[in-house]
N, C-alpha and C. Protein backbone atom coordinates (compact mmCIF):
# COMPACT_ATOMS: atom_id res chain seq x y z
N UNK A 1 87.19 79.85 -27.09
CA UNK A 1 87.62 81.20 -26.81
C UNK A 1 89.10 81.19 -26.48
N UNK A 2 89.73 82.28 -27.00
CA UNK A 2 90.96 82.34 -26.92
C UNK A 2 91.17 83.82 -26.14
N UNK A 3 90.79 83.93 -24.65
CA UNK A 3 91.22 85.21 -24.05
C UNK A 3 92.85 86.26 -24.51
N UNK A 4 92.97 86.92 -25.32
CA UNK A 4 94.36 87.41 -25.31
C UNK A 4 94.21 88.65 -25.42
N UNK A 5 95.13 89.13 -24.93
CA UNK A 5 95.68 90.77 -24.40
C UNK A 5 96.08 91.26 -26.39
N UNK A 6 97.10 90.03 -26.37
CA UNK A 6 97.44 90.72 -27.91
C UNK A 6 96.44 90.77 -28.97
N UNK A 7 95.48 89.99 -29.13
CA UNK A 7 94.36 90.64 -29.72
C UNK A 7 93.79 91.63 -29.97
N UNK A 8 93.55 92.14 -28.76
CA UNK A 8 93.09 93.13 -28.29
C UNK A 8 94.10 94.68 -28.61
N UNK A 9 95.02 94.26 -28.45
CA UNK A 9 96.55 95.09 -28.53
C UNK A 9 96.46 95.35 -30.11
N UNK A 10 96.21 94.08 -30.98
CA UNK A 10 95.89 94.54 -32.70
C UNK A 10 95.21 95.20 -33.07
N UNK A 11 94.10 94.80 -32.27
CA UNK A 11 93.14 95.77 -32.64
C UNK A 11 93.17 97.57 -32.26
N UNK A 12 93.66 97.34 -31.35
CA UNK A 12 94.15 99.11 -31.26
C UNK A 12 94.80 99.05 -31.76
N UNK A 13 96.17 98.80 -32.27
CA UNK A 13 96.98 99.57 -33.73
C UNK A 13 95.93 99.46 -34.98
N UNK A 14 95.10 99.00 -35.54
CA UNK A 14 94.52 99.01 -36.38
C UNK A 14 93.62 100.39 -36.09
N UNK A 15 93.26 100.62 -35.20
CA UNK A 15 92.33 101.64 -34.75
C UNK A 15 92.95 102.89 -34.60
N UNK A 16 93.82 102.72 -34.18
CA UNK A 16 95.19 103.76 -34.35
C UNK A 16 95.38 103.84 -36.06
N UNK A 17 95.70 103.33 -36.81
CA UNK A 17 96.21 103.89 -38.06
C UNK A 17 95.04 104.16 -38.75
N UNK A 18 93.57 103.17 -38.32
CA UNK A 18 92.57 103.89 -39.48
C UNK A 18 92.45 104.81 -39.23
N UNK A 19 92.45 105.66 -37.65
CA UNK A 19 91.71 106.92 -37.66
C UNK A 19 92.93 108.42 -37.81
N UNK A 20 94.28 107.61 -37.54
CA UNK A 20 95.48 108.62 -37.63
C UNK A 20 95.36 109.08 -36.51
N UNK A 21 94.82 108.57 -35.07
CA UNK A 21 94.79 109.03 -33.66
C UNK A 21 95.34 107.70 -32.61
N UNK A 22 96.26 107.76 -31.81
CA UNK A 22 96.37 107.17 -30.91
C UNK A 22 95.50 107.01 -30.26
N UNK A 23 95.48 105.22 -29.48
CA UNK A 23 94.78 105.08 -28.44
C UNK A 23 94.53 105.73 -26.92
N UNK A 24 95.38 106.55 -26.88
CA UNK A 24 95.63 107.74 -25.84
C UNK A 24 94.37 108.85 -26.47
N UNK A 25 94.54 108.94 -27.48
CA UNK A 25 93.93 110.58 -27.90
C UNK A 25 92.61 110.09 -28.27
N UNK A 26 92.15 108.99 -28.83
CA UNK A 26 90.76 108.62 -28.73
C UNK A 26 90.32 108.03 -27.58
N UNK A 27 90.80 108.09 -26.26
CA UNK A 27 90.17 107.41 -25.03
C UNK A 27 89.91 108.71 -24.43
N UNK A 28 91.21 109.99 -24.64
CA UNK A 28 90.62 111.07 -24.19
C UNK A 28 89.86 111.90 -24.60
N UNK A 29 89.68 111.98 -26.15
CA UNK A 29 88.48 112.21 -26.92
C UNK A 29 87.14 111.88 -26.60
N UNK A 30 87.32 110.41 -26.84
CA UNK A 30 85.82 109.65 -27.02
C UNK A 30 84.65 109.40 -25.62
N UNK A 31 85.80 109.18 -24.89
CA UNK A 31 85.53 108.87 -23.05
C UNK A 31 85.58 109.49 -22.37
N UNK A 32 87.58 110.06 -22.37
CA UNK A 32 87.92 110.48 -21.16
C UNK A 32 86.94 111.96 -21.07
N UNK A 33 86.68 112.87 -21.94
CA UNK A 33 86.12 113.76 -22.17
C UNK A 33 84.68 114.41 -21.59
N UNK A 34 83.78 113.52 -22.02
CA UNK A 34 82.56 112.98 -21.73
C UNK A 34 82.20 112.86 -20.57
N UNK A 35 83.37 111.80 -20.01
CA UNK A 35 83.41 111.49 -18.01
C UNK A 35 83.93 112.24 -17.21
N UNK A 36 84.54 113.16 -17.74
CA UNK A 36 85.81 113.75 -16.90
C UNK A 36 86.53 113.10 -16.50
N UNK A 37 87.24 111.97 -17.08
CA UNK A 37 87.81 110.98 -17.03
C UNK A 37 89.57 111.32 -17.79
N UNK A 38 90.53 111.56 -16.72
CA UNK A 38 91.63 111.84 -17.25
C UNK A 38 92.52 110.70 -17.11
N UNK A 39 92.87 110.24 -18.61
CA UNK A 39 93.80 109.71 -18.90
C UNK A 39 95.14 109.29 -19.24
N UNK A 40 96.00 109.11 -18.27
CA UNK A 40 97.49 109.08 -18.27
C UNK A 40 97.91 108.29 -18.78
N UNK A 41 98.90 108.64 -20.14
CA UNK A 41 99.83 108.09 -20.82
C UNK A 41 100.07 106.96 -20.09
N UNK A 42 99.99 105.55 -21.04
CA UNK A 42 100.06 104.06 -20.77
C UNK A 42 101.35 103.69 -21.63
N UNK A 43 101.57 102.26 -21.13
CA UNK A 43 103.01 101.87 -21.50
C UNK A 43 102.55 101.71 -23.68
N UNK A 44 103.75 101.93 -24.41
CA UNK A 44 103.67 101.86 -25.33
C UNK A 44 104.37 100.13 -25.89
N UNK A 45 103.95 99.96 -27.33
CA UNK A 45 104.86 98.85 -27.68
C UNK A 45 106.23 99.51 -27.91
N UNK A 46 106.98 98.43 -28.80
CA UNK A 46 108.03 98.94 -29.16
C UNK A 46 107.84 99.90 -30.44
N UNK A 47 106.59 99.60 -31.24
CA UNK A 47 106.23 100.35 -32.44
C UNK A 47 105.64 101.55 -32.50
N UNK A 48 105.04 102.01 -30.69
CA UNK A 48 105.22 103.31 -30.22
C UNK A 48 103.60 103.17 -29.98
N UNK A 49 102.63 102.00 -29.90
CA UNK A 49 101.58 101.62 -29.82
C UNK A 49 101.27 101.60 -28.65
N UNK A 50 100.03 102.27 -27.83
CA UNK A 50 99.67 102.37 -26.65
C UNK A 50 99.06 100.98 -26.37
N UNK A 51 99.24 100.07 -25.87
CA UNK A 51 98.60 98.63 -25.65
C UNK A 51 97.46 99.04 -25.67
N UNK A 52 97.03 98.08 -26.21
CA UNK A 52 94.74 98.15 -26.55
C UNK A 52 94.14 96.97 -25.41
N UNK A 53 95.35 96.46 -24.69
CA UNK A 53 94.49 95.45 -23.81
C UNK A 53 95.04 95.57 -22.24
N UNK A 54 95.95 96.41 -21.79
CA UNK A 54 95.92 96.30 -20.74
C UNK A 54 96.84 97.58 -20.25
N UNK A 55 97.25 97.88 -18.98
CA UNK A 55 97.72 98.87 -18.31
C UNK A 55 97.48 100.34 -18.50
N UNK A 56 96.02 100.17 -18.41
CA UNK A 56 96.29 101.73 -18.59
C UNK A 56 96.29 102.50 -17.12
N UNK A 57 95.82 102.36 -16.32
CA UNK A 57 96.30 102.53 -14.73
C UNK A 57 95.25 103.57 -14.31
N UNK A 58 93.93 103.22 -14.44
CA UNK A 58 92.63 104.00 -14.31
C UNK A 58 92.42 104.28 -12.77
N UNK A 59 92.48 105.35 -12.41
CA UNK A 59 91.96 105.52 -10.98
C UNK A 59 90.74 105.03 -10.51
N UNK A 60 90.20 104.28 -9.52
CA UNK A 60 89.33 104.25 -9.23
C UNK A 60 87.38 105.04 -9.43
N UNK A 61 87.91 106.07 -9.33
CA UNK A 61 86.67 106.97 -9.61
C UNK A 61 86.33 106.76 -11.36
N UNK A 62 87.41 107.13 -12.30
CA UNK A 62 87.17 106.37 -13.37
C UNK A 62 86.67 105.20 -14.02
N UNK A 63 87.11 104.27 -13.24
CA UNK A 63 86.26 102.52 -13.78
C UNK A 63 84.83 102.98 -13.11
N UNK A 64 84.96 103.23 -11.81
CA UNK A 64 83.69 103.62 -11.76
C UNK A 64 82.42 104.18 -12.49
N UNK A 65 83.14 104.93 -13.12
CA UNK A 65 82.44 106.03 -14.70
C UNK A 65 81.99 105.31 -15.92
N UNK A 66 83.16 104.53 -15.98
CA UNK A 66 82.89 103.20 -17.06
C UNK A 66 81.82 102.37 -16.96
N UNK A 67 82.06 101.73 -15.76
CA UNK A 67 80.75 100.89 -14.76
C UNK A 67 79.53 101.47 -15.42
N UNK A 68 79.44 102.75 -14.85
CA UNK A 68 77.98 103.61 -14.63
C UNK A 68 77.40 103.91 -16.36
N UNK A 69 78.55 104.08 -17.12
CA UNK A 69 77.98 104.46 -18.77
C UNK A 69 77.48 102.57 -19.12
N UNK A 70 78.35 102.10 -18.53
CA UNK A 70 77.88 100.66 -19.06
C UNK A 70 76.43 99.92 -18.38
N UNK A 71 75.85 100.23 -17.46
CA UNK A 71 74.88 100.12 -16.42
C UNK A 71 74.08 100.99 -17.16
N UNK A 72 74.35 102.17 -17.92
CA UNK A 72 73.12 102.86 -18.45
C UNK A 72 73.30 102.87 -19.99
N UNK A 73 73.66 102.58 -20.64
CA UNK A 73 73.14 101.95 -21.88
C UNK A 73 74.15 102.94 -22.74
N UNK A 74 75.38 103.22 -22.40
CA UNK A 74 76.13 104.32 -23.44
C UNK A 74 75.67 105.47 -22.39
N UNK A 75 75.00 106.32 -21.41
CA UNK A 75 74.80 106.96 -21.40
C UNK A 75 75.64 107.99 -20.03
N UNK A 76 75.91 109.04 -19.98
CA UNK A 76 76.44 109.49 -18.91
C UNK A 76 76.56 111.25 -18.53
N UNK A 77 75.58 111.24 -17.65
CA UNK A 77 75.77 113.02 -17.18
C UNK A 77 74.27 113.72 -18.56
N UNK A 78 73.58 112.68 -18.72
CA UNK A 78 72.72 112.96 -19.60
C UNK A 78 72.69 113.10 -21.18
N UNK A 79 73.94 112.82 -21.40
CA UNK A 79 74.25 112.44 -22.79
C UNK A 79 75.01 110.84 -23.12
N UNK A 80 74.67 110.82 -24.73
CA UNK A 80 74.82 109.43 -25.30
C UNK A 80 76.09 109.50 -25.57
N UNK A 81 77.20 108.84 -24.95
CA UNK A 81 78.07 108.96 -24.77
C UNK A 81 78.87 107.58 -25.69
N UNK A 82 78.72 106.57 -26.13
CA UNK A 82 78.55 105.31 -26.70
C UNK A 82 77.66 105.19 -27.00
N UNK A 83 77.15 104.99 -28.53
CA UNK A 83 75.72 104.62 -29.03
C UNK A 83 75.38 103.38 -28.32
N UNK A 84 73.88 103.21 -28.07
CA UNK A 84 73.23 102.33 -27.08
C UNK A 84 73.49 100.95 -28.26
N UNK A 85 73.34 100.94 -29.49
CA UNK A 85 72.95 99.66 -30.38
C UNK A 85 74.60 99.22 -30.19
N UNK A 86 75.75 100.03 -29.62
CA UNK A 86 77.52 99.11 -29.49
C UNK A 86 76.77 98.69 -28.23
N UNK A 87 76.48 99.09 -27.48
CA UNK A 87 76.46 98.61 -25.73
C UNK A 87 75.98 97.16 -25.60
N UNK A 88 74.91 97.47 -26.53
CA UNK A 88 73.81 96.18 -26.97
C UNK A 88 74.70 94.83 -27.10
N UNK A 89 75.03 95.86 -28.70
CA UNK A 89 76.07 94.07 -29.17
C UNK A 89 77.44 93.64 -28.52
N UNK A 90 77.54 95.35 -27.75
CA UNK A 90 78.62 94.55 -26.78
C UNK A 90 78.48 93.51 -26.10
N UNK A 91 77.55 93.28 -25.37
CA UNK A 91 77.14 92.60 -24.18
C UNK A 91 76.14 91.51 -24.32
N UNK A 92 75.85 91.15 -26.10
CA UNK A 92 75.36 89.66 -26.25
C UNK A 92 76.39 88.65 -26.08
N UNK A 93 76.32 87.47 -25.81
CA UNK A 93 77.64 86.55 -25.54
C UNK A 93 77.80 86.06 -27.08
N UNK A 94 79.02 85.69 -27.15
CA UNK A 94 79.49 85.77 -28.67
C UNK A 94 80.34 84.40 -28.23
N UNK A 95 80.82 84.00 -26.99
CA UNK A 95 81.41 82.67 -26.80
C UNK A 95 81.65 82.58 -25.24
N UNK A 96 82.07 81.75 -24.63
CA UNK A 96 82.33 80.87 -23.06
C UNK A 96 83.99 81.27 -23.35
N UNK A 97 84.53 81.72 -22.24
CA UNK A 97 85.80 81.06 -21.46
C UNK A 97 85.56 79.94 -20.76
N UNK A 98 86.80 79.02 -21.47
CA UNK A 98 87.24 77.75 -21.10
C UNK A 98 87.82 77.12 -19.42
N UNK A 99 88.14 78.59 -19.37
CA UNK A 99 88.92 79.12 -17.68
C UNK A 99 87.79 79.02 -16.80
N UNK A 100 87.16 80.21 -16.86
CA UNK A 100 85.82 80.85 -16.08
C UNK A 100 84.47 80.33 -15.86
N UNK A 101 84.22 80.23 -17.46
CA UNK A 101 82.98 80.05 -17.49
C UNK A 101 81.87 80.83 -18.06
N UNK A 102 82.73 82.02 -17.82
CA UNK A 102 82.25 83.26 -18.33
C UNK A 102 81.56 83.24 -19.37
N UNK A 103 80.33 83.84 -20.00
CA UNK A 103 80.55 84.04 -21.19
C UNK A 103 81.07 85.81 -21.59
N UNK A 104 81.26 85.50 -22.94
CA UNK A 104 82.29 86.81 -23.28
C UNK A 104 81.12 87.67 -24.53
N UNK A 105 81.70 88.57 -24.77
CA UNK A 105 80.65 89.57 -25.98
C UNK A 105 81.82 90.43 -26.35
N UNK A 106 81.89 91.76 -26.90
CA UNK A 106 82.84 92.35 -26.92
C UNK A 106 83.69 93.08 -25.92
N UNK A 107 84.38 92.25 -25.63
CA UNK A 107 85.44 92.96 -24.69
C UNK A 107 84.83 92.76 -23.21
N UNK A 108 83.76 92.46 -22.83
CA UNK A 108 83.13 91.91 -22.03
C UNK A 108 82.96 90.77 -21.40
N UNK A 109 83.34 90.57 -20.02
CA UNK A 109 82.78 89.02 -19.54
C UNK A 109 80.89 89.63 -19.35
N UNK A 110 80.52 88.36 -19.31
CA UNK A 110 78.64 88.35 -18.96
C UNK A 110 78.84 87.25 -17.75
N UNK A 111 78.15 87.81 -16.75
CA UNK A 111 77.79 86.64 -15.76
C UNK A 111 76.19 86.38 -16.08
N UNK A 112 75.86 85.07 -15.59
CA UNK A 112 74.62 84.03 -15.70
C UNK A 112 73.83 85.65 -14.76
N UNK A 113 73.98 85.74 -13.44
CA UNK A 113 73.54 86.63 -12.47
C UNK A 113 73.19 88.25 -13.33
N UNK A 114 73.49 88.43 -13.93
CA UNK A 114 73.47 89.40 -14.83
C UNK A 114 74.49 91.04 -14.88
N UNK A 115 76.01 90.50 -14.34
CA UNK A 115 77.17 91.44 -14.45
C UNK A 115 77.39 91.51 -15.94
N UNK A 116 77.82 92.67 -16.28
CA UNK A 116 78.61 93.08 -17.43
C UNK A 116 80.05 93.23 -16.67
N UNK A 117 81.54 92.64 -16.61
CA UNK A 117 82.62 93.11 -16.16
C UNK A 117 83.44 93.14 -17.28
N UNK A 118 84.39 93.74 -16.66
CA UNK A 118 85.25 94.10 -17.27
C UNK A 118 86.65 93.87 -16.28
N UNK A 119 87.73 93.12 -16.61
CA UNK A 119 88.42 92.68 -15.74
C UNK A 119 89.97 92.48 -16.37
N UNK A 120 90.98 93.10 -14.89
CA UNK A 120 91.76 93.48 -15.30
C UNK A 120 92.86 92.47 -14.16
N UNK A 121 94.19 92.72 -14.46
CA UNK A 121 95.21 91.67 -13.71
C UNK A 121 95.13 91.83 -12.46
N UNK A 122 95.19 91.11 -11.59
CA UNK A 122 95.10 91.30 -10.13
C UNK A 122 93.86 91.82 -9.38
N UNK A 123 92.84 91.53 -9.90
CA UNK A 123 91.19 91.23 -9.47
C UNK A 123 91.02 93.04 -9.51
N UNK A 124 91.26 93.99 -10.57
CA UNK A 124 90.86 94.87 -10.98
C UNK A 124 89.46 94.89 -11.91
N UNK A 125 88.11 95.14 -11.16
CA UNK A 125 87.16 94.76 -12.00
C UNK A 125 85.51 96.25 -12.24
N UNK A 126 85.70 96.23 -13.29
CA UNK A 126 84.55 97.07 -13.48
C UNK A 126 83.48 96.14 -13.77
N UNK A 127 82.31 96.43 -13.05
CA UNK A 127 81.23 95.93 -13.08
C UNK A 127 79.98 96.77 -12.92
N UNK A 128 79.12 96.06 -14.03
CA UNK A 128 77.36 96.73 -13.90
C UNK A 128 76.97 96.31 -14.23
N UNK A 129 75.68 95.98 -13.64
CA UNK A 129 74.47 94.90 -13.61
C UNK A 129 73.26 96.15 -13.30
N UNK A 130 72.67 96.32 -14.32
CA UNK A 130 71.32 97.26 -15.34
C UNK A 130 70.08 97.10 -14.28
N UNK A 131 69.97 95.54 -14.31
CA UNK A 131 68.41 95.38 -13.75
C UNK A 131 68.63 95.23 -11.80
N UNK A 132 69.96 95.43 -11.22
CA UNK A 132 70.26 96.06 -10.30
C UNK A 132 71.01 97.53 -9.86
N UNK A 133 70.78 98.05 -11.29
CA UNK A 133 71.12 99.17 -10.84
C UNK A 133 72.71 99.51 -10.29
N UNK A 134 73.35 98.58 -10.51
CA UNK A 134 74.72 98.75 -9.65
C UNK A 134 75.73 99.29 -10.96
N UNK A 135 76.66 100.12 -10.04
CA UNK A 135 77.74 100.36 -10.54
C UNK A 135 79.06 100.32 -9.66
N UNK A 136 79.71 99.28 -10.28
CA UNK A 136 80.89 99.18 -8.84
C UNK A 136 82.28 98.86 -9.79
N UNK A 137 83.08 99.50 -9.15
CA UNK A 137 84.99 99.24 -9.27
C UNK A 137 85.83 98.60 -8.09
N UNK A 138 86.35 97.47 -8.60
CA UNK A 138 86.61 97.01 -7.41
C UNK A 138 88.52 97.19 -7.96
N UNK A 139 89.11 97.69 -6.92
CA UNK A 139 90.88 97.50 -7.00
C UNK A 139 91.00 96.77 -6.05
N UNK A 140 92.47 95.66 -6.74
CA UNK A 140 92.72 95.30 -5.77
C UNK A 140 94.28 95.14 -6.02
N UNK A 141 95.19 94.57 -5.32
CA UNK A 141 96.43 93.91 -4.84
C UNK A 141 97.16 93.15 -6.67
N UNK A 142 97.53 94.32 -7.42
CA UNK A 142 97.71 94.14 -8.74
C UNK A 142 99.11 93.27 -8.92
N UNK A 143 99.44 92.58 -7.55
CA UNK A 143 100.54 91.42 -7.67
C UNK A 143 99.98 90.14 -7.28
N UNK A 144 98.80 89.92 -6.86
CA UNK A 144 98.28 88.64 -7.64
C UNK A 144 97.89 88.23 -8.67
N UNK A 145 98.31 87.35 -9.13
CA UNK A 145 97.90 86.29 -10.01
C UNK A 145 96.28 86.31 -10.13
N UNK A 146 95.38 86.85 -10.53
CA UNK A 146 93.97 86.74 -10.22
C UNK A 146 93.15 85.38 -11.21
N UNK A 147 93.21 84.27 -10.78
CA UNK A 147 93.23 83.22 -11.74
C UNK A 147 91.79 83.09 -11.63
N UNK A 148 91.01 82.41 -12.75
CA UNK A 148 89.37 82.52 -11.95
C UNK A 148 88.68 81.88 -11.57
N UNK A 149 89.75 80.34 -10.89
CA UNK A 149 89.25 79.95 -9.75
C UNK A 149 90.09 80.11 -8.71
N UNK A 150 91.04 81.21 -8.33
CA UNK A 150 91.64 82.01 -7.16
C UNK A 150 90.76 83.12 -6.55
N UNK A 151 91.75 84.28 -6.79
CA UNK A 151 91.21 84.94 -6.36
C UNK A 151 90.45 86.16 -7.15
N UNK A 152 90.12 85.93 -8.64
CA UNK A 152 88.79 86.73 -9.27
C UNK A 152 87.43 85.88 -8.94
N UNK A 153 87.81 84.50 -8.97
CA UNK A 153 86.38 83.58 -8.22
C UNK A 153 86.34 84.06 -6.63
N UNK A 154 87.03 84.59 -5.81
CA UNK A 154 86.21 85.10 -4.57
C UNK A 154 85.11 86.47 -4.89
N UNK A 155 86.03 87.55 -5.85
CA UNK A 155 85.59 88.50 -5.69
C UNK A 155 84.41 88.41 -7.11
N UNK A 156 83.95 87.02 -7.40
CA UNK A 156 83.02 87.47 -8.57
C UNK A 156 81.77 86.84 -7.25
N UNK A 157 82.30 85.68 -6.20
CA UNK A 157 81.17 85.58 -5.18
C UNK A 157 81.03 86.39 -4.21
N UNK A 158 81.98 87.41 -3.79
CA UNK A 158 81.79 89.13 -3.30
C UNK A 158 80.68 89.45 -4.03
N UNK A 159 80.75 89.72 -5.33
CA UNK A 159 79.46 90.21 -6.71
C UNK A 159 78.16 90.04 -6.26
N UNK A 160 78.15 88.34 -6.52
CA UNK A 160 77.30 87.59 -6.76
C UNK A 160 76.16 87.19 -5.65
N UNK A 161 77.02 87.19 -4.40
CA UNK A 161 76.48 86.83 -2.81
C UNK A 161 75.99 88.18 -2.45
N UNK A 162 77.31 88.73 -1.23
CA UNK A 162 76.55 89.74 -0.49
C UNK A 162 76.36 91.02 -1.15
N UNK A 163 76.97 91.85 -2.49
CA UNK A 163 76.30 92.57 -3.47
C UNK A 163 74.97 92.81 -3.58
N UNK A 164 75.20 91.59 -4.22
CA UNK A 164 73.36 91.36 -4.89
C UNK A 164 72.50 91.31 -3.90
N UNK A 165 72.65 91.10 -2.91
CA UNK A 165 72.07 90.27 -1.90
C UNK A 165 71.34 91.62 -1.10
N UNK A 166 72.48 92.73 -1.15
CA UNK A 166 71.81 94.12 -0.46
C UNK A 166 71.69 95.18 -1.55
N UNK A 167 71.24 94.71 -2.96
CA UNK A 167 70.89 95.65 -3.68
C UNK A 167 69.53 95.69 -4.35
């Protein structure tokens, strides 16, 4: 596994020119919409490309939203909001980080414990785990280094320990 931001970053310009919509206007389309999830203009490339892998600067209550559609199968506020059969193949493991341990699916880390996260620089993490019912956003201190045996390995045994432990 090769974790990269710019990957991810290709793949939204590609997604951007097939559909003739910015990654701005299909997050507030597809998502932000759906959740009531308002989305503020993110840093662009130089080619005027909204990055597809990182900064978009989600408020709290938002990842939260994310969490909760991902914890229920695409679903949110009673509608199918993400077809359930992407959620699916999102979240089969498709390979291991070399770092972590993790395994990965689309765009997804998978923990052994059974998290779906989603994880961002400085131990910014959306997480949901289905057969506990949880939906949680965790922010944190976006000038650490969150390495993942620093400090995203405390807050995945935050998760993993007393989480689980009272859910």
């Amino acid at each position: 596994m090769l974790y990269s931001t710019g990957s991810t970053h290709v793949l939204g310009a590609a997604l951007a020119d097939a559909t003739g919509l910015s990654l701005l206007a299909q997050a507030r389309d597809r998502i932000g919409a759906p959740l009531g999830i308002d989305f503020p203009p993110w840093t662009r490339d130089p080619q005027g490309y909204f990055m597809g892998g990182n900064e978009m600067a989600l408020r709290p209550t938002a990842m939260l939203k994310v969490a909760m559609l991902m914890r229920d199968k695409g679903r949110f506020g009673g509608n199918q909001v993400i077809a359930q059969n992407w959620i699916d193949a999102s979240t089969v493991v498709r390979t291991r980080s070399r770092w972590s341990g993790l395994a990965y699916g689309y765009g997804w880390f998978l923990t052994r414990s059974g998290y779906v996260l989603g994880r961002g620089y400085g131990g910014q993490i959306i997480a949901a785990h289905r057969d506990r019912n949880l939906a949680l956003a965790i922010t944190s201190d976006p000038t650490l280094p969150a390495r993942s045996d620093g400090y995203f390995g405390d807050l995945r045994r935050l998760l993993n320990g007393p989480i689980l432990a009272v859910s």
